[in-house]
N, C-alpha and C. Protein backbone atom coordinates (compact mmCIF):
# COMPACT_ATOMS: atom_id res chain seq x y z
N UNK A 1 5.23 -24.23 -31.59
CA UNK A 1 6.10 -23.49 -30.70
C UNK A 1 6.96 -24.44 -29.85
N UNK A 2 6.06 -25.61 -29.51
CA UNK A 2 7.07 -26.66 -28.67
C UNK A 2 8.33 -27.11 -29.37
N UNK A 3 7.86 -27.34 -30.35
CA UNK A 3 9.46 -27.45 -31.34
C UNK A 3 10.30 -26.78 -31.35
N UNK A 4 10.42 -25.64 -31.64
CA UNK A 4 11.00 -24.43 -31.47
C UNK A 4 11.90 -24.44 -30.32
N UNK A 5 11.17 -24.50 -29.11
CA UNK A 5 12.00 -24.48 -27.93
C UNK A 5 12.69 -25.67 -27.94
N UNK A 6 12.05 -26.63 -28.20
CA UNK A 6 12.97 -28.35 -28.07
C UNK A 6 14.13 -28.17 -28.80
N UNK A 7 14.14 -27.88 -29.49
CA UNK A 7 15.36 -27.95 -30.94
C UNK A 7 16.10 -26.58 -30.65
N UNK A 8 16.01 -25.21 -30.02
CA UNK A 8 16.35 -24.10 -30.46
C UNK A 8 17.51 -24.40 -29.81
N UNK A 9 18.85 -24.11 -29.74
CA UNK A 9 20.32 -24.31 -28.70
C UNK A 9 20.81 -22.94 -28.96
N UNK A 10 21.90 -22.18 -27.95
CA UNK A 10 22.68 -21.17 -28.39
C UNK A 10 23.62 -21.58 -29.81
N UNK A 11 23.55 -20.80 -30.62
CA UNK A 11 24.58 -21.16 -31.19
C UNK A 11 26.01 -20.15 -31.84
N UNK A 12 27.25 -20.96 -31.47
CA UNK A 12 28.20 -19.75 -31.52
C UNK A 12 29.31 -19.84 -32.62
N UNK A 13 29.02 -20.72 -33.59
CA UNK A 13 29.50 -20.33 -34.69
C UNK A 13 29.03 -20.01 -36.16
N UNK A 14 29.26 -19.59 -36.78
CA UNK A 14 28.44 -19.18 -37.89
C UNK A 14 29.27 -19.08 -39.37
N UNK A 15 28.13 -19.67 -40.58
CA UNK A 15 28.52 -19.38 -41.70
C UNK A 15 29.22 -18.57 -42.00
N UNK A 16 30.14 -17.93 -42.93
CA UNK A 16 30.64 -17.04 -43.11
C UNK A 16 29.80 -16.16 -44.49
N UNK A 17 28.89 -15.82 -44.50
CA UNK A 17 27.89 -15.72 -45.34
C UNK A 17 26.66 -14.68 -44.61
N UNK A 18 26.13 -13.48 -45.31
CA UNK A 18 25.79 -12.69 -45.00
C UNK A 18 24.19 -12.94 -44.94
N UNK A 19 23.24 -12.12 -44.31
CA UNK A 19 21.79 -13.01 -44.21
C UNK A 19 21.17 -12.15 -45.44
N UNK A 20 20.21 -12.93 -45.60
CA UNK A 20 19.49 -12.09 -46.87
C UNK A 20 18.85 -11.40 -45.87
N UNK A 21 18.43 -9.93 -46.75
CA UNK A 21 17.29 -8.98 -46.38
C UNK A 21 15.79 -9.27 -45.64
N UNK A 22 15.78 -10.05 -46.57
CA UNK A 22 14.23 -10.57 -46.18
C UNK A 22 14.18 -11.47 -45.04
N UNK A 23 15.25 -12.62 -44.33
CA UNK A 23 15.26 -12.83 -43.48
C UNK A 23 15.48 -12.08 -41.67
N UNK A 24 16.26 -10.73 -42.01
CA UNK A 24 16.40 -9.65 -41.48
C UNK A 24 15.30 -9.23 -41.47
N UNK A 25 14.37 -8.81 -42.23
CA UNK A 25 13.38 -8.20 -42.10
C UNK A 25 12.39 -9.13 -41.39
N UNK A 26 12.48 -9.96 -41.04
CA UNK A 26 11.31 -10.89 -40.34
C UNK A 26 11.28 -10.92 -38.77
N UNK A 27 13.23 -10.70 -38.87
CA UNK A 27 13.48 -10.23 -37.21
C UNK A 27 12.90 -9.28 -36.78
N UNK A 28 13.08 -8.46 -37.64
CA UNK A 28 13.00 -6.75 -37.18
C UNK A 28 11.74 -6.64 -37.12
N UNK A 29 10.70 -6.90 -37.83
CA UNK A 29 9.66 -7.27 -37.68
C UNK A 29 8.76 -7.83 -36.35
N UNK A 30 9.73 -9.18 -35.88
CA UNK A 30 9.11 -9.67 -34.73
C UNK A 30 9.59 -8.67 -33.63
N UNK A 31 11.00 -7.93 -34.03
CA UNK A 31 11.17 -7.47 -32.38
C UNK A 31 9.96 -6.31 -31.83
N UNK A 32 9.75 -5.50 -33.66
CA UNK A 32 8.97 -4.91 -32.68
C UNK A 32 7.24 -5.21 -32.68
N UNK A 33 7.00 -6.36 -32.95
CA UNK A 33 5.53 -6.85 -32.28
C UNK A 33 6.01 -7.34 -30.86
N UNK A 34 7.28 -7.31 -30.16
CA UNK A 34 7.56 -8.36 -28.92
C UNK A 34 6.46 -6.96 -27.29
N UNK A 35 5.77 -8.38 -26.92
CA UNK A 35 5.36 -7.51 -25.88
C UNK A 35 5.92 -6.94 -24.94
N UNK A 36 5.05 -5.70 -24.62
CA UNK A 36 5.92 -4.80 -23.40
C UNK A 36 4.49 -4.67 -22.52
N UNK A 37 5.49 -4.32 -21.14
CA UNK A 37 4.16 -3.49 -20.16
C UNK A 37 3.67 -2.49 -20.50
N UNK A 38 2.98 -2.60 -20.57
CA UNK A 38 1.60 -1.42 -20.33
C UNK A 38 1.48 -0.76 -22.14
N UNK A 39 2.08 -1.06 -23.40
CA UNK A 39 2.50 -1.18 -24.53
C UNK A 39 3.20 0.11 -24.39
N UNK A 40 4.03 0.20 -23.58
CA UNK A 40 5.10 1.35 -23.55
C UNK A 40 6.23 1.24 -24.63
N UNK A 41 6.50 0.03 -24.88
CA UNK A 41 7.54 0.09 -26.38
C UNK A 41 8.62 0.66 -25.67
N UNK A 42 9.81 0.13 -24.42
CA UNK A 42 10.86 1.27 -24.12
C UNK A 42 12.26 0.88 -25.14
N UNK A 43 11.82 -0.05 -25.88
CA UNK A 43 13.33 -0.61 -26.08
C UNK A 43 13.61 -0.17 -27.59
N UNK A 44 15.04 -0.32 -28.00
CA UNK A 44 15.75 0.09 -29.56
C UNK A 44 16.38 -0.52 -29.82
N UNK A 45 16.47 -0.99 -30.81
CA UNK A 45 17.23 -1.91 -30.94
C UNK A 45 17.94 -1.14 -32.33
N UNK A 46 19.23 -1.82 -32.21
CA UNK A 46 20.63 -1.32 -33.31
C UNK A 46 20.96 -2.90 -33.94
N UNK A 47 20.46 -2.81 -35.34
CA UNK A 47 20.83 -4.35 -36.12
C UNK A 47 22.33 -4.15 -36.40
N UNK A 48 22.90 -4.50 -36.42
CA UNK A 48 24.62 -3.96 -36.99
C UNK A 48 25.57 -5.13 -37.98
N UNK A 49 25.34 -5.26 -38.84
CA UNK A 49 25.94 -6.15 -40.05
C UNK A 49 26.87 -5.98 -41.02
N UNK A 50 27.68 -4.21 -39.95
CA UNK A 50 28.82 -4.08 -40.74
C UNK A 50 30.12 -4.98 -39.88
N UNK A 51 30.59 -5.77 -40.33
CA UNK A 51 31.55 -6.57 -40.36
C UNK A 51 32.71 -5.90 -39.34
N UNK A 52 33.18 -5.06 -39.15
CA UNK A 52 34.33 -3.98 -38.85
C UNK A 52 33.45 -3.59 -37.36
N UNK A 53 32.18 -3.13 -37.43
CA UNK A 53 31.73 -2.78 -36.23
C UNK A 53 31.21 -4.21 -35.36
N UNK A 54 30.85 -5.30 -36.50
CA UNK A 54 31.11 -6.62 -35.17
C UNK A 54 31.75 -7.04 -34.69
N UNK A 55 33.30 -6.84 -35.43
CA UNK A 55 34.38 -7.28 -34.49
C UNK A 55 34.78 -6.12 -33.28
N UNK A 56 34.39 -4.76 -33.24
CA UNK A 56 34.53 -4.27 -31.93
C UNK A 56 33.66 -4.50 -31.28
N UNK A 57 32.16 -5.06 -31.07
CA UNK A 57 31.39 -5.48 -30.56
C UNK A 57 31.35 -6.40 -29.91
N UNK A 58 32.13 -7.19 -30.49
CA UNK A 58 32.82 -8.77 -30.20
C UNK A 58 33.69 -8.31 -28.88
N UNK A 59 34.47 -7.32 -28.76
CA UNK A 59 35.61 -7.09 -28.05
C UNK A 59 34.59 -6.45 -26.27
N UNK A 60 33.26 -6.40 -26.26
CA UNK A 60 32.39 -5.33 -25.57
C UNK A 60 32.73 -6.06 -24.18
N UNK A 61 33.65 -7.43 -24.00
CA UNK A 61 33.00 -8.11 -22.58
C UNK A 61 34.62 -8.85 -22.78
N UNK A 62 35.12 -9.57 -21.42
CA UNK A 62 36.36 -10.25 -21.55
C UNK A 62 35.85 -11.43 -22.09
N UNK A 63 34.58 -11.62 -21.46
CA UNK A 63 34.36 -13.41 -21.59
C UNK A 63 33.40 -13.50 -22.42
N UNK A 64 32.91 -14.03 -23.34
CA UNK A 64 31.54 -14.40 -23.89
C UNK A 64 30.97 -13.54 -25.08
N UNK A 65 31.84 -12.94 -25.58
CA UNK A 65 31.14 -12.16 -26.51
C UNK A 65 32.15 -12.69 -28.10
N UNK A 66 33.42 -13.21 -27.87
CA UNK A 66 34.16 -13.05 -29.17
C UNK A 66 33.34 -13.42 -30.37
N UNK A 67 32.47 -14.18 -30.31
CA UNK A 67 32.28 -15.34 -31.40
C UNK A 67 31.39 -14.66 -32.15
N UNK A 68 30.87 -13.55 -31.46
CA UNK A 68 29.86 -12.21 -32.33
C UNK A 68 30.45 -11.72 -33.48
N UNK A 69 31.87 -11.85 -33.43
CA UNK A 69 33.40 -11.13 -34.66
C UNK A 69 32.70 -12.23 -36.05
N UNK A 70 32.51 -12.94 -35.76
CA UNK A 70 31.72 -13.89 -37.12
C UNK A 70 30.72 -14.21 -37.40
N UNK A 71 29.98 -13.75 -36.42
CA UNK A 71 28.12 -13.25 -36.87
C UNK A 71 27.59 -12.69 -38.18
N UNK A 72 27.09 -12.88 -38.98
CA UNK A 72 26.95 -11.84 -39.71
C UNK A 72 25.21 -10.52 -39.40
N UNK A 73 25.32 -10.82 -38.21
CA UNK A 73 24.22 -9.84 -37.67
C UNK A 73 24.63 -10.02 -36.08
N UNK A 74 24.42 -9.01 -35.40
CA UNK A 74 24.20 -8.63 -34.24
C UNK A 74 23.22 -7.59 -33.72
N UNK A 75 22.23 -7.74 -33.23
CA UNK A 75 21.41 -7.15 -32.51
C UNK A 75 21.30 -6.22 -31.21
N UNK A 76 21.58 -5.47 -31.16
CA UNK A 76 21.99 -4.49 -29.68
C UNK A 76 20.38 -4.18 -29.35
N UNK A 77 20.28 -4.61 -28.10
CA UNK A 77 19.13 -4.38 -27.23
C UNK A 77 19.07 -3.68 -26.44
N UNK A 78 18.56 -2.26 -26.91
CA UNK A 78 18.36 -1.50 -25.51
C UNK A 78 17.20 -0.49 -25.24
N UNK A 79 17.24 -0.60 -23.97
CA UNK A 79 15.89 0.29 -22.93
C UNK A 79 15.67 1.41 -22.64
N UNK A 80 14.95 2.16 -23.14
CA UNK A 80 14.58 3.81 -22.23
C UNK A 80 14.30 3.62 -20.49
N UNK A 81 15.26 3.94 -19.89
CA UNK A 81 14.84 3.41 -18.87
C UNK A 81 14.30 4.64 -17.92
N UNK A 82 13.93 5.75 -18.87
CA UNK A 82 13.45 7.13 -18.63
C UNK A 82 11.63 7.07 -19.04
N UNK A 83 11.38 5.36 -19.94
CA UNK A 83 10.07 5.48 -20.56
C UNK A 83 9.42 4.46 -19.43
N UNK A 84 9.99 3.59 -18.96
CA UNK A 84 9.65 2.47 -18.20
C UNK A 84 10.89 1.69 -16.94
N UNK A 85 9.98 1.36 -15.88
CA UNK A 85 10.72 0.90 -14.74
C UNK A 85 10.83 -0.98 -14.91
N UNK A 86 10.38 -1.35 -16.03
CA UNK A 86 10.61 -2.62 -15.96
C UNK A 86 11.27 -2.63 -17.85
N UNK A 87 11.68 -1.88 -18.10
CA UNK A 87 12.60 -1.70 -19.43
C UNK A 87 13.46 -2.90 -19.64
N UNK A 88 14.02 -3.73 -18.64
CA UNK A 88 14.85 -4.65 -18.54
C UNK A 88 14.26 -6.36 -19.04
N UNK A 89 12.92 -5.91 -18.04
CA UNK A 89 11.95 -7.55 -18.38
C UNK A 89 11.79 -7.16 -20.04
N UNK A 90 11.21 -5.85 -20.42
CA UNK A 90 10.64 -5.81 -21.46
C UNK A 90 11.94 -6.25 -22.94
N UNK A 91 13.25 -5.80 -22.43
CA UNK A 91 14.22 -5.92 -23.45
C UNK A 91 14.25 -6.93 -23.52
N UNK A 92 14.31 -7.63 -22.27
CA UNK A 92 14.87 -9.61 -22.26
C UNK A 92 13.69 -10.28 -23.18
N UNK A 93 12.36 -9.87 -23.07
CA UNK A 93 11.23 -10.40 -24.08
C UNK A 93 11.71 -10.32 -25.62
N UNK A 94 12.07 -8.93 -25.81
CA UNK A 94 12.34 -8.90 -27.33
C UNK A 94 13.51 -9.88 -27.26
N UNK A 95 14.78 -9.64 -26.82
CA UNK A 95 15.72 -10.76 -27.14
C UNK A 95 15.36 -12.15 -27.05
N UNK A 96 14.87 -12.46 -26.83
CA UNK A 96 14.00 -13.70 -26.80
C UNK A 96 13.25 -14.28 -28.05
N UNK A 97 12.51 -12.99 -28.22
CA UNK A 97 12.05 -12.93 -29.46
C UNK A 97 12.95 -13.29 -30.63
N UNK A 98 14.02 -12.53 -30.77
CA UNK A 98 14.87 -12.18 -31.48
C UNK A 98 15.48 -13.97 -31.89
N UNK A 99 15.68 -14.43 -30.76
CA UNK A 99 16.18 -15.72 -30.83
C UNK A 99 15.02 -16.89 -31.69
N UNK A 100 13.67 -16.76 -30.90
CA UNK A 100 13.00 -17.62 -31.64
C UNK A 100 12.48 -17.64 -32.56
N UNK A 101 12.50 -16.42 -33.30
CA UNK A 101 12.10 -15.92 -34.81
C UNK A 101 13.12 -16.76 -35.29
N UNK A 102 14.33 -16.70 -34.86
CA UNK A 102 16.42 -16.82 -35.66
C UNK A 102 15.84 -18.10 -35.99
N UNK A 103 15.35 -18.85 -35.19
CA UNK A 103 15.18 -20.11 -34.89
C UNK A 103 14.43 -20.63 -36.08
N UNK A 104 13.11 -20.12 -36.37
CA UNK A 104 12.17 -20.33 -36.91
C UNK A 104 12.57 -20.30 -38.27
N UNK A 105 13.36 -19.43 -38.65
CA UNK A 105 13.51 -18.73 -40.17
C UNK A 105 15.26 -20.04 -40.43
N UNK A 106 15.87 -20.77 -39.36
CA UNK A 106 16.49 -21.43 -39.76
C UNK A 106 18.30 -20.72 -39.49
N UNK A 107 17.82 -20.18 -38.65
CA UNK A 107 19.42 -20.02 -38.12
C UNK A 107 19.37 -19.68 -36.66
N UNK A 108 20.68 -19.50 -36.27
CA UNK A 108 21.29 -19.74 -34.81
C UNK A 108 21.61 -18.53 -34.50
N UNK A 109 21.70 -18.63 -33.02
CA UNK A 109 21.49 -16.95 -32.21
C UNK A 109 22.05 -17.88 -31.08
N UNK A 110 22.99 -16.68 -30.48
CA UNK A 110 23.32 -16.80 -28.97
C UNK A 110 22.70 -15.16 -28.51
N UNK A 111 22.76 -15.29 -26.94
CA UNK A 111 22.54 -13.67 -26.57
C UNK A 111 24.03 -13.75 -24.76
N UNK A 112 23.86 -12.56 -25.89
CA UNK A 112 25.71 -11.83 -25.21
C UNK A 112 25.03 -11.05 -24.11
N UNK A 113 25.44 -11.12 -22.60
CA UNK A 113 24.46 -10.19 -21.92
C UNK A 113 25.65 -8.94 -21.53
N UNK A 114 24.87 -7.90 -21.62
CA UNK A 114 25.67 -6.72 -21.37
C UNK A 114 25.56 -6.32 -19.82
N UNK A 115 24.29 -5.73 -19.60
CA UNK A 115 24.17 -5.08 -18.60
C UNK A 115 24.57 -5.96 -17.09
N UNK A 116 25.35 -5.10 -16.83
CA UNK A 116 26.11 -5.87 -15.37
C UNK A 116 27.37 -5.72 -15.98
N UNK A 117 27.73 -5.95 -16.77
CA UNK A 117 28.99 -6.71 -17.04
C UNK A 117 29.83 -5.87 -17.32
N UNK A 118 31.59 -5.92 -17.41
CA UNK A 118 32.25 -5.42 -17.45
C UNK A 118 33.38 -5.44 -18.60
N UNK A 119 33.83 -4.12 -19.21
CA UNK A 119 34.68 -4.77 -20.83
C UNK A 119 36.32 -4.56 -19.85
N UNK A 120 36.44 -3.85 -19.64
CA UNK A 120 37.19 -3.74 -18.67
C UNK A 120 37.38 -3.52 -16.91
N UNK A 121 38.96 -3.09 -16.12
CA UNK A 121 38.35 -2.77 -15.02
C UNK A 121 37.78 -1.25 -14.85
N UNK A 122 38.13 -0.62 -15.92
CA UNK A 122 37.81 0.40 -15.51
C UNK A 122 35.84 1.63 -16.54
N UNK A 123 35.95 0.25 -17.31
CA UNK A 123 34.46 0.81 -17.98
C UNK A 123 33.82 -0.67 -18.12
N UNK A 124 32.61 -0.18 -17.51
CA UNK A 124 31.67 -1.49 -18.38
C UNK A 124 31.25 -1.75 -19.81
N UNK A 125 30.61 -3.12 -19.63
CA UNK A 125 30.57 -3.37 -21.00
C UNK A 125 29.59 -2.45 -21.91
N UNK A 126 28.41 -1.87 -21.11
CA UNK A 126 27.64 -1.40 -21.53
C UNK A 126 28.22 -0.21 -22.22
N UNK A 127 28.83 1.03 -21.07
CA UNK A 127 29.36 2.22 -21.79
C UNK A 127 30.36 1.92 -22.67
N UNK A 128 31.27 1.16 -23.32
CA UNK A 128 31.93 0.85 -23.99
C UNK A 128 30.80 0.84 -25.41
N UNK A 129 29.52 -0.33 -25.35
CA UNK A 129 29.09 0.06 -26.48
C UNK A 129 28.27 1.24 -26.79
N UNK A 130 28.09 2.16 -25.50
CA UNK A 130 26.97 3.54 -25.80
C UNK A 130 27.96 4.04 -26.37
N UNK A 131 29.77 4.60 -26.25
CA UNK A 131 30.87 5.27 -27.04
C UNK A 131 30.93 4.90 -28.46
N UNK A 132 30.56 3.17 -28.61
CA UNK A 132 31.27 2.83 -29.94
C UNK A 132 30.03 3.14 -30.62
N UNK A 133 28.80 3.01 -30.39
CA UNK A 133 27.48 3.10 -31.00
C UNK A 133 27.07 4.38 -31.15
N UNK A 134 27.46 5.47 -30.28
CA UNK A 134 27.14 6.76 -30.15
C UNK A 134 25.88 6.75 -29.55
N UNK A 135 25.21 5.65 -28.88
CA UNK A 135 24.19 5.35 -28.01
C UNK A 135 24.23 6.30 -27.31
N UNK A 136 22.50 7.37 -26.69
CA UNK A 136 22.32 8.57 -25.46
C UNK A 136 22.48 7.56 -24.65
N UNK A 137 22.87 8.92 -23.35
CA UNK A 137 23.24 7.69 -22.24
C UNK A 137 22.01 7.40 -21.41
N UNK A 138 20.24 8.09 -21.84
CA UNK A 138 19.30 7.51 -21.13
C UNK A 138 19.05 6.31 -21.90
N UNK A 139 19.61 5.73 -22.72
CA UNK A 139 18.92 4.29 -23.42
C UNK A 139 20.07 3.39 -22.57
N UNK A 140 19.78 1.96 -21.92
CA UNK A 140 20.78 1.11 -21.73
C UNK A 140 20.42 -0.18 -22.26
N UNK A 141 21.75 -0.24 -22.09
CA UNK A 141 21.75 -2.14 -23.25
C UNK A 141 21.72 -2.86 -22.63
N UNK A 142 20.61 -3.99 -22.55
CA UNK A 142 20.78 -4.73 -21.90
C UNK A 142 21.54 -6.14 -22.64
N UNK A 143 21.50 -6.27 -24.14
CA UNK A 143 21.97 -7.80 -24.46
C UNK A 143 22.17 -6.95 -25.86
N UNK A 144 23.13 -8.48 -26.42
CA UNK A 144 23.52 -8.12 -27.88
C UNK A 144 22.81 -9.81 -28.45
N UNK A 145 22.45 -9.66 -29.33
CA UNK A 145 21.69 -10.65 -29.38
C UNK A 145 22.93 -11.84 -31.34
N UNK A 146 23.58 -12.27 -31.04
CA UNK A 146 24.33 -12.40 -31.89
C UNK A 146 23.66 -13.84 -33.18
N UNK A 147 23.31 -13.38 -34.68
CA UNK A 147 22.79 -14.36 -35.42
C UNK A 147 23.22 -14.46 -36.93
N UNK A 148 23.06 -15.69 -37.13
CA UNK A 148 23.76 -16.27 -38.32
C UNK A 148 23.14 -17.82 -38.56
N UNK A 149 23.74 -18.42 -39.83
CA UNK A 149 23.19 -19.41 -40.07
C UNK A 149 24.14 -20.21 -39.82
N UNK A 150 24.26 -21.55 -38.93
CA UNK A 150 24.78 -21.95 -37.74
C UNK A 150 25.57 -22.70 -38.45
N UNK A 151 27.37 -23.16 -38.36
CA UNK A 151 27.94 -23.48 -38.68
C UNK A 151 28.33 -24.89 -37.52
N UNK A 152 27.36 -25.21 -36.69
CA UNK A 152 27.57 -26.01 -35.28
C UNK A 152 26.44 -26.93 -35.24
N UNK A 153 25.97 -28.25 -35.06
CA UNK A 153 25.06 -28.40 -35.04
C UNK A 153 24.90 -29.40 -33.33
N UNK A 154 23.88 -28.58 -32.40
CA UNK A 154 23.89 -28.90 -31.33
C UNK A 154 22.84 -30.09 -31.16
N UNK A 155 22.77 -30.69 -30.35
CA UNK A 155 21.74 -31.56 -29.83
C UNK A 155 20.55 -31.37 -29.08
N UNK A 156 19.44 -31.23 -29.21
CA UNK A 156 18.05 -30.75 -28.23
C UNK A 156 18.94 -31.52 -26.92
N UNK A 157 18.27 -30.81 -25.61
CA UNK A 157 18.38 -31.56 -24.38
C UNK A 157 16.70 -32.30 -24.50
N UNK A 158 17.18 -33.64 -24.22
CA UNK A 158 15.92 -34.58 -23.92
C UNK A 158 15.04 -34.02 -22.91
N UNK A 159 13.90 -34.79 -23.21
CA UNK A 159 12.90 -34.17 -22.09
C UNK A 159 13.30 -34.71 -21.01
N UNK A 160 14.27 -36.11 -20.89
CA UNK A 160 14.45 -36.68 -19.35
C UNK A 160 14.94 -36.13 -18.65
N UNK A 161 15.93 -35.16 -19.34
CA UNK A 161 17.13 -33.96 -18.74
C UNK A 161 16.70 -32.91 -18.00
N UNK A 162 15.59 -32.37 -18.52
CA UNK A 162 14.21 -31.68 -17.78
C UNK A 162 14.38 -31.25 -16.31
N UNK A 163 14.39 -30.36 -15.78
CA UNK A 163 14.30 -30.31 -14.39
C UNK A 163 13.17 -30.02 -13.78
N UNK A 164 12.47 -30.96 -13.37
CA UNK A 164 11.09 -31.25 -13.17
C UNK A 164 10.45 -30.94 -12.07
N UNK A 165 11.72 -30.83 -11.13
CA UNK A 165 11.70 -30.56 -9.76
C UNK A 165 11.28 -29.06 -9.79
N UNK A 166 11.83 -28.17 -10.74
CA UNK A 166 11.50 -26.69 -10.42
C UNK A 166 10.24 -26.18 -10.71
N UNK A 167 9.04 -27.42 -11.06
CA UNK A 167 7.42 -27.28 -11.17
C UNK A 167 7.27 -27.02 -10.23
N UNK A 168 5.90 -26.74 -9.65
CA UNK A 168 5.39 -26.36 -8.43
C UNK A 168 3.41 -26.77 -8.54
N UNK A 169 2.70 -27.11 -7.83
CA UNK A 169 1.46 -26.90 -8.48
C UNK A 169 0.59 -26.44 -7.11
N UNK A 170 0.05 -24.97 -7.19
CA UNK A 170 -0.59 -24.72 -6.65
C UNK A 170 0.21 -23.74 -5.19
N UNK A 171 1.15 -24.48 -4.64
CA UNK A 171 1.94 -23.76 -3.63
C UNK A 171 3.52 -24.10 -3.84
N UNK A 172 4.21 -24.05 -3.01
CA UNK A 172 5.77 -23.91 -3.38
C UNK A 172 5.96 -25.51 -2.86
């Protein structure tokens, strides 16, 4: 697992090449073993690998989302927030997930954050994708989780880089 994290980086460009099934299926798989409180399970996730619906997906935020338009998977993460009051910690776990499975199986993942954010001034990013997704409006999104087999190759941050200072042992 330490590897994993050492080596894992966002990554935001991607093959132009579609994922096999079976690697898909390993995601989908992990997201839903990813733990929740109390095993309430609030979250849904929407895999989306039609090409046409990632590039409006891509469009969900001004800043930070384009590079999803050449993903060949995107992951929409979202919460019953009608099943659970911590729906949010529990989504950010699966996206997480989502990433270090990507990782494991040999490709690259960034995560696009939705909730908060805005596609325009006058709708957020979120309701923009509950319209395009046909998403109910008690589920909310918290992240789009964007993956492919990485056309970028980043550098681990060293352990010296480390911020060591933000340990603590025992009291603050």
């Amino acid at each position: 697992m330490i590897d994993i994290l050492r080596n894992r980086r966002s990554i935001r460009k991607y093959v132009p090449e579609s994922l096999d099934k079976k690697l898909m299926d390993f995601i989908a798989e992990a997201l839903l073993r990813s733990p929740s409180s109390r095993n309430i399970n609030p979250w849904e996730f929407i895999l989306v690998d039609d090409l046409a619906i990632l590039k409006k997906l891509s469009r969900a935020k001004a800043h930070g989302s384009n590079f999803l338009e050449n993903a060949p998977l995107g992951i929409v993460v979202c919460g019953d927030e009608t099943k659970s009051d911590v729906w949010v910690e529990d989504c950010s776990i699966a996206s997480i997930i989502a990433q270090l499975q990507s990782h494991s199986l040999g490709l690259g993942s960034c995560w696009i954050q939705i909730r908060n954010r805005h596609h325009n001034s006058e709708i957020s990013a979120e309701k923009y994708i509950q319209n395009l997704l046909k998403i109910p409006s008690h589920l909310r999104v918290e992240s789009i989780i964007a993956i492919g087999i990485p056309d970028e190759k980043k550098q681990p941050l060293s352990k010296e880089k480390l911020d060591y200072g933000k340990l603590h042992k025992n009291l603050y």
